[in-house]
Protein backbone atom coordinates (compact mmCIF):
# COMPACT_ATOMS: atom_id res chain seq x y z
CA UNK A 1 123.48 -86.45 -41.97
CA UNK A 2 121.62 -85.45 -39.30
CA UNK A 3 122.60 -85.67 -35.67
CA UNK A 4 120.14 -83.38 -33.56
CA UNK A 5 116.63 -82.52 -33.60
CA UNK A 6 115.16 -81.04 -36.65
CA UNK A 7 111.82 -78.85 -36.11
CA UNK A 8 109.22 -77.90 -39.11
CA UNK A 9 105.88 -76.37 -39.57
CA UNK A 10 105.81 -78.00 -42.89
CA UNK A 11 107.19 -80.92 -44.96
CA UNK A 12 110.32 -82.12 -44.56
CA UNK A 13 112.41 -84.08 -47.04
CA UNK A 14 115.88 -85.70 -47.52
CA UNK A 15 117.45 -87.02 -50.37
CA UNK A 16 120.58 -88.88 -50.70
CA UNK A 17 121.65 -91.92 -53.10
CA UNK A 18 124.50 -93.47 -50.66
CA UNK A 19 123.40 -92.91 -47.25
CA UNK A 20 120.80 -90.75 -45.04
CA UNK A 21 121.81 -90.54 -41.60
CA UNK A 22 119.57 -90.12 -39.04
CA UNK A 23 120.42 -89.86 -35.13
CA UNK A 24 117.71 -88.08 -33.62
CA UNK A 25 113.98 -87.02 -33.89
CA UNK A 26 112.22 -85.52 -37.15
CA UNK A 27 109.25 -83.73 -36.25
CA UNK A 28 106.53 -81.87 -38.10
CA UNK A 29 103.35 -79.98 -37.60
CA UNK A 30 101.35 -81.78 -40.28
CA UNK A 31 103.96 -82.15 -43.06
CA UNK A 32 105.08 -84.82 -44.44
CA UNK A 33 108.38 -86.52 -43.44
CA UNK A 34 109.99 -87.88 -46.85
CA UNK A 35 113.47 -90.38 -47.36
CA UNK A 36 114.58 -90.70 -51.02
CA UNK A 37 117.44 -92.65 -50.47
CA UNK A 38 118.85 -95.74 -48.34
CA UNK A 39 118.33 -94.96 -44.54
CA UNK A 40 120.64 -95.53 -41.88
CA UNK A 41 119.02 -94.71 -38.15
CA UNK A 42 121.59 -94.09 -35.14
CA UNK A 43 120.15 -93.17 -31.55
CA UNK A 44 116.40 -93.24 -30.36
CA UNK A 45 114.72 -91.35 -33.03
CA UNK A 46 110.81 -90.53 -33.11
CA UNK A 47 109.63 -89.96 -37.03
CA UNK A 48 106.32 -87.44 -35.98
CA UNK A 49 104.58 -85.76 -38.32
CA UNK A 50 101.56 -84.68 -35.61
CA UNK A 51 104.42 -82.22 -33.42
CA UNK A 52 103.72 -84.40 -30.70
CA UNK A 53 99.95 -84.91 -31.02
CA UNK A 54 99.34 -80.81 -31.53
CA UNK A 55 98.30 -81.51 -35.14
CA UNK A 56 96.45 -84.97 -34.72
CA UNK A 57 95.75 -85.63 -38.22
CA UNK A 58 99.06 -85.96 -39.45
CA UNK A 59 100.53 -86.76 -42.34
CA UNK A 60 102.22 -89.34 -44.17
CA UNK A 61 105.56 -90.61 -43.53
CA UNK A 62 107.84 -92.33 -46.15
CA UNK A 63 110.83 -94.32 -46.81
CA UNK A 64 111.92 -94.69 -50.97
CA UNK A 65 114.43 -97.01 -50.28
CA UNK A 66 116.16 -99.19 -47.48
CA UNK A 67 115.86 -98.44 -43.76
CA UNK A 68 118.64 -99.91 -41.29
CA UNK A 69 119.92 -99.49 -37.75
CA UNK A 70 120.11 -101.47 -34.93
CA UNK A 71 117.88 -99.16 -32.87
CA UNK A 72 114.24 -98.95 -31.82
CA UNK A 73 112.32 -96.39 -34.32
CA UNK A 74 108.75 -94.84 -33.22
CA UNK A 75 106.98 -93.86 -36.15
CA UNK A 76 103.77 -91.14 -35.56
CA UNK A 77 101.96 -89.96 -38.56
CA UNK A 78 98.65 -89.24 -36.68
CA UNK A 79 94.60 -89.93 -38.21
CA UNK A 80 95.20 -89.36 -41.85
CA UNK A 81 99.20 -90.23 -42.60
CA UNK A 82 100.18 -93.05 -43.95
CA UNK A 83 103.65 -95.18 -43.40
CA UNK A 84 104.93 -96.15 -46.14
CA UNK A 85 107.70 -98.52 -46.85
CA UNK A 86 109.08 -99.37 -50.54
CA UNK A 87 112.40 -101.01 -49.36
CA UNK A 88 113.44 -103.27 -46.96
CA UNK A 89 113.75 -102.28 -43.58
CA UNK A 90 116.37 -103.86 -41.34
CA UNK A 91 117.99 -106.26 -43.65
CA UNK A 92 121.64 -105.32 -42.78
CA UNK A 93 121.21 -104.06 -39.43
CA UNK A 94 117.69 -104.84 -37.69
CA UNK A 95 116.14 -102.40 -35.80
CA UNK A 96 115.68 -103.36 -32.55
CA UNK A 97 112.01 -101.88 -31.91
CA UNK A 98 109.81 -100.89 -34.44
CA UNK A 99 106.60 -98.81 -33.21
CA UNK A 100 103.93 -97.26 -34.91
CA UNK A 101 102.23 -94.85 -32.31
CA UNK A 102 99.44 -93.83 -35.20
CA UNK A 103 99.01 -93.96 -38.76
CA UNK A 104 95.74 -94.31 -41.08
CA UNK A 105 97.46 -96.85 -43.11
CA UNK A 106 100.64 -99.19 -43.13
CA UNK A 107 101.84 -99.69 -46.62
CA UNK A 108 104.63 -102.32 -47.00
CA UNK A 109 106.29 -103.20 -50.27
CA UNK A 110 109.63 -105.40 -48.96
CA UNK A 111 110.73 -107.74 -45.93
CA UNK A 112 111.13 -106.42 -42.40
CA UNK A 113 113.38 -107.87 -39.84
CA UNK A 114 113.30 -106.72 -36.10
CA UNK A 115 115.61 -107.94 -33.48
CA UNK A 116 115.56 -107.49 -29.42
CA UNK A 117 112.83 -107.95 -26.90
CA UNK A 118 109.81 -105.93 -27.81
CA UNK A 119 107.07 -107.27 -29.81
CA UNK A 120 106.01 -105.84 -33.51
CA UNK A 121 102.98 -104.45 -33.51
CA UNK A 122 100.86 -103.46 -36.39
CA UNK A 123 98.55 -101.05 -34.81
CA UNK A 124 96.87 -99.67 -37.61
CA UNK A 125 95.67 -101.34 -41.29
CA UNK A 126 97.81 -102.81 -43.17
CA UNK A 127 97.72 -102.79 -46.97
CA UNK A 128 101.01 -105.01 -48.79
CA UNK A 129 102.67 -103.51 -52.07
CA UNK A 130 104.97 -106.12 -52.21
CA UNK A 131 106.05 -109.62 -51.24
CA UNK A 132 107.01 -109.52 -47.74
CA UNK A 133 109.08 -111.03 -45.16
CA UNK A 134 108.18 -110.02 -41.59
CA UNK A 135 110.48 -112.06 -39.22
CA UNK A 136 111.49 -111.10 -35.49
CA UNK A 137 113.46 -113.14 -32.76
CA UNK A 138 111.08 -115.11 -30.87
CA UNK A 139 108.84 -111.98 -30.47
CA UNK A 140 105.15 -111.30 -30.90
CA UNK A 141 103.84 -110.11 -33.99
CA UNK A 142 100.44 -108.61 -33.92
CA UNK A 143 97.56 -107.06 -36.50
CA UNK A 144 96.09 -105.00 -34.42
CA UNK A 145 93.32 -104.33 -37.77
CA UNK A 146 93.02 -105.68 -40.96
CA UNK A 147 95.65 -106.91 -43.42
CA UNK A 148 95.26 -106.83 -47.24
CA UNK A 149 96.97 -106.58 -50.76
CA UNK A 150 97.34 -108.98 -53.38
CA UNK A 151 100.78 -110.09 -52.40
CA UNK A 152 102.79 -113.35 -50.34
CA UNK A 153 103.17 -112.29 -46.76
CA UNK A 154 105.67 -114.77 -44.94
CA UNK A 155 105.32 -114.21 -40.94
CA UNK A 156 108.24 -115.78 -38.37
CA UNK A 157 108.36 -114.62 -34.94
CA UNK A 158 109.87 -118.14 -33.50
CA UNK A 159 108.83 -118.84 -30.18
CA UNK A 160 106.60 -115.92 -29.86
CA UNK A 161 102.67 -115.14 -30.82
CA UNK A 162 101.46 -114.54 -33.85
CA UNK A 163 98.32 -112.89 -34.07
CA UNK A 164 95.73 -111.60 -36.81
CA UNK A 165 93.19 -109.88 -34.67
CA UNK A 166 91.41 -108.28 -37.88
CA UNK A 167 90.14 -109.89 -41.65
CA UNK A 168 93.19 -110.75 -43.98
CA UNK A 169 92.29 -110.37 -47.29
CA UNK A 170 88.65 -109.36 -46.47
CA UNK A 171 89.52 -106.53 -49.06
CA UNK A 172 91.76 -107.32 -51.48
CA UNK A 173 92.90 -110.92 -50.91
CA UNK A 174 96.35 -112.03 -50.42
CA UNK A 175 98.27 -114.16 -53.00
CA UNK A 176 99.62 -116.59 -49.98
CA UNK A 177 100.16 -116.77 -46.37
CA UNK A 178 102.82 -118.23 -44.55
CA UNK A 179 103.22 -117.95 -40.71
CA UNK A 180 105.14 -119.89 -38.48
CA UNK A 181 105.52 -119.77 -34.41
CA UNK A 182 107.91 -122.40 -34.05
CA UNK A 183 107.41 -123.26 -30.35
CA UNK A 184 104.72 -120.16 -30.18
CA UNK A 185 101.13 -119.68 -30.66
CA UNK A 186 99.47 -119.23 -34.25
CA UNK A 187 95.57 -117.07 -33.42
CA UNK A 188 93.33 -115.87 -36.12
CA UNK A 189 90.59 -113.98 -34.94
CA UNK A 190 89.00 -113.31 -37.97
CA UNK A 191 88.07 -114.21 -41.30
CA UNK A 192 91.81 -115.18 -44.22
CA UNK A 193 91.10 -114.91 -47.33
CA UNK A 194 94.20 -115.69 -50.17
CA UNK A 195 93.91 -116.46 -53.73
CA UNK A 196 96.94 -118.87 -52.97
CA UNK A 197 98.34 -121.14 -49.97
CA UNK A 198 97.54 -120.75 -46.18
CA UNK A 199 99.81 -122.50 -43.86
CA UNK A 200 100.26 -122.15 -39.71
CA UNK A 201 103.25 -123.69 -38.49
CA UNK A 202 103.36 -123.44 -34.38
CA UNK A 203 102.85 -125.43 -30.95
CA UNK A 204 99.42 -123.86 -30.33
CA UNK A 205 96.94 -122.97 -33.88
CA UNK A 206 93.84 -121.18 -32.78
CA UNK A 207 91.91 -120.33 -35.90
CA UNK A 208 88.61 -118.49 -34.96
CA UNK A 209 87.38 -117.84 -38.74
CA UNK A 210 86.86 -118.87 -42.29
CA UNK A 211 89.76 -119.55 -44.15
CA UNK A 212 89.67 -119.63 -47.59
CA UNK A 213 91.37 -119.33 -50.81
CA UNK A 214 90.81 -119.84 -54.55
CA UNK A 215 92.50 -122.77 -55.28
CA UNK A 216 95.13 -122.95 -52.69
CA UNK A 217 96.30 -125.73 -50.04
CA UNK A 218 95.76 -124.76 -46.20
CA UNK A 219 97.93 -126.29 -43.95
CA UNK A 220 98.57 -127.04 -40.26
């Protein structure tokens, strides 16, 4: 458990197999910031592995297993860190605010679920490791850059935007794609590529590339 700041010049790691409580800021001058173990967040808490922007590059900031906590989270792991998420993150208590400030890559390998007013947005690539669920509460959800992995990605932000601003699949093409606005706005600003289903499910479908899969249905 960790209830006040904690301050390295190098990695920093926690490992716990019940619980891993964190309620306030991790910070590190270009080590890595590790979770083995389920994560529960209390607070405000900044993950930065750049010391504030001192060490731009970075490094790479990971969660083994489960991250909950019905708080906002800023994640920083600067020009060369990845995030990486294995488990799911809010799926007993969604976070209310989920920000990546910088990263290199976004890995995620289970479903994410983000609650209050602020829009998710997935500032820097994006590569899946695992069939995903990315919902919010009629709130944005943005790909800032591209989007790849051969996984199913199912999107629901209700009556907010949903927006692919880079390729999907332009890489390493996804198995299927699923995202619904119900009452929002659907864009694609680039090329989707899927070796299985495309479907858009909103008020408002702008699609402003090729879509295309091997085999697949696309739907409207």
């Amino acid at each position: 458990t960790q209830t006040s700041t904690a301050v390295t010049s190098g990695a920093l790691s926690y490992t716990g197999s019940t619980v891993i409580n964190v309620g306030n800021n991790i910070t590190t001058s270009g080590g890595t910031i590790g979770m083995t173990g389920p994560v529960a967040i209390t607070g405000t808490p900044t993950f930065d592995s750049t010391n504030g922007g001192g060490t731009a590059a970075g490094a790479t900031i990971s969660f083994s297993s489960t991250l909950n906590g019905a708080v906002p989270l800023i994640l920083r792991a600067g020009t060369v860190g990845n995030v990486t998420f294995t488990g799911s993150v809010g799926n007993t208590a969604p976070l209310t605010n989920l920000t990546f400030t910088s990263a290199a890559l976004i890995q995620i390998g289970n479903n994410i679920t983000v609650t209050g007013a602020n829009p998710l947005t997935f500032s820097s690539a994006v590569s899946l490791t695992g069939t995903s669920s990315i919902t919010t509460t009629n709130n944005n959800i943005t790909f800032s850059s591209t989007l790849n992995g051969s996984q199913a990605l199912t999107l629901s932000c209700g009556s907010g935007i949903m927006l692919f601003s880079g390729a999907v699949g332009g890489t390493t093409p996804l198995t299927s794609l699923s995202a619904t606005a119900s009452g929002g706005t659907v864009t694609q600003n680039s090329t989707v590529q899927t070796t299985g289903l495309v479907s858009y499910t909103g008020s408002t479908i702008n699609a402003g590339g090729n879509i295309t899969t091997s085999g697949g249905t696309i739907g409207m």
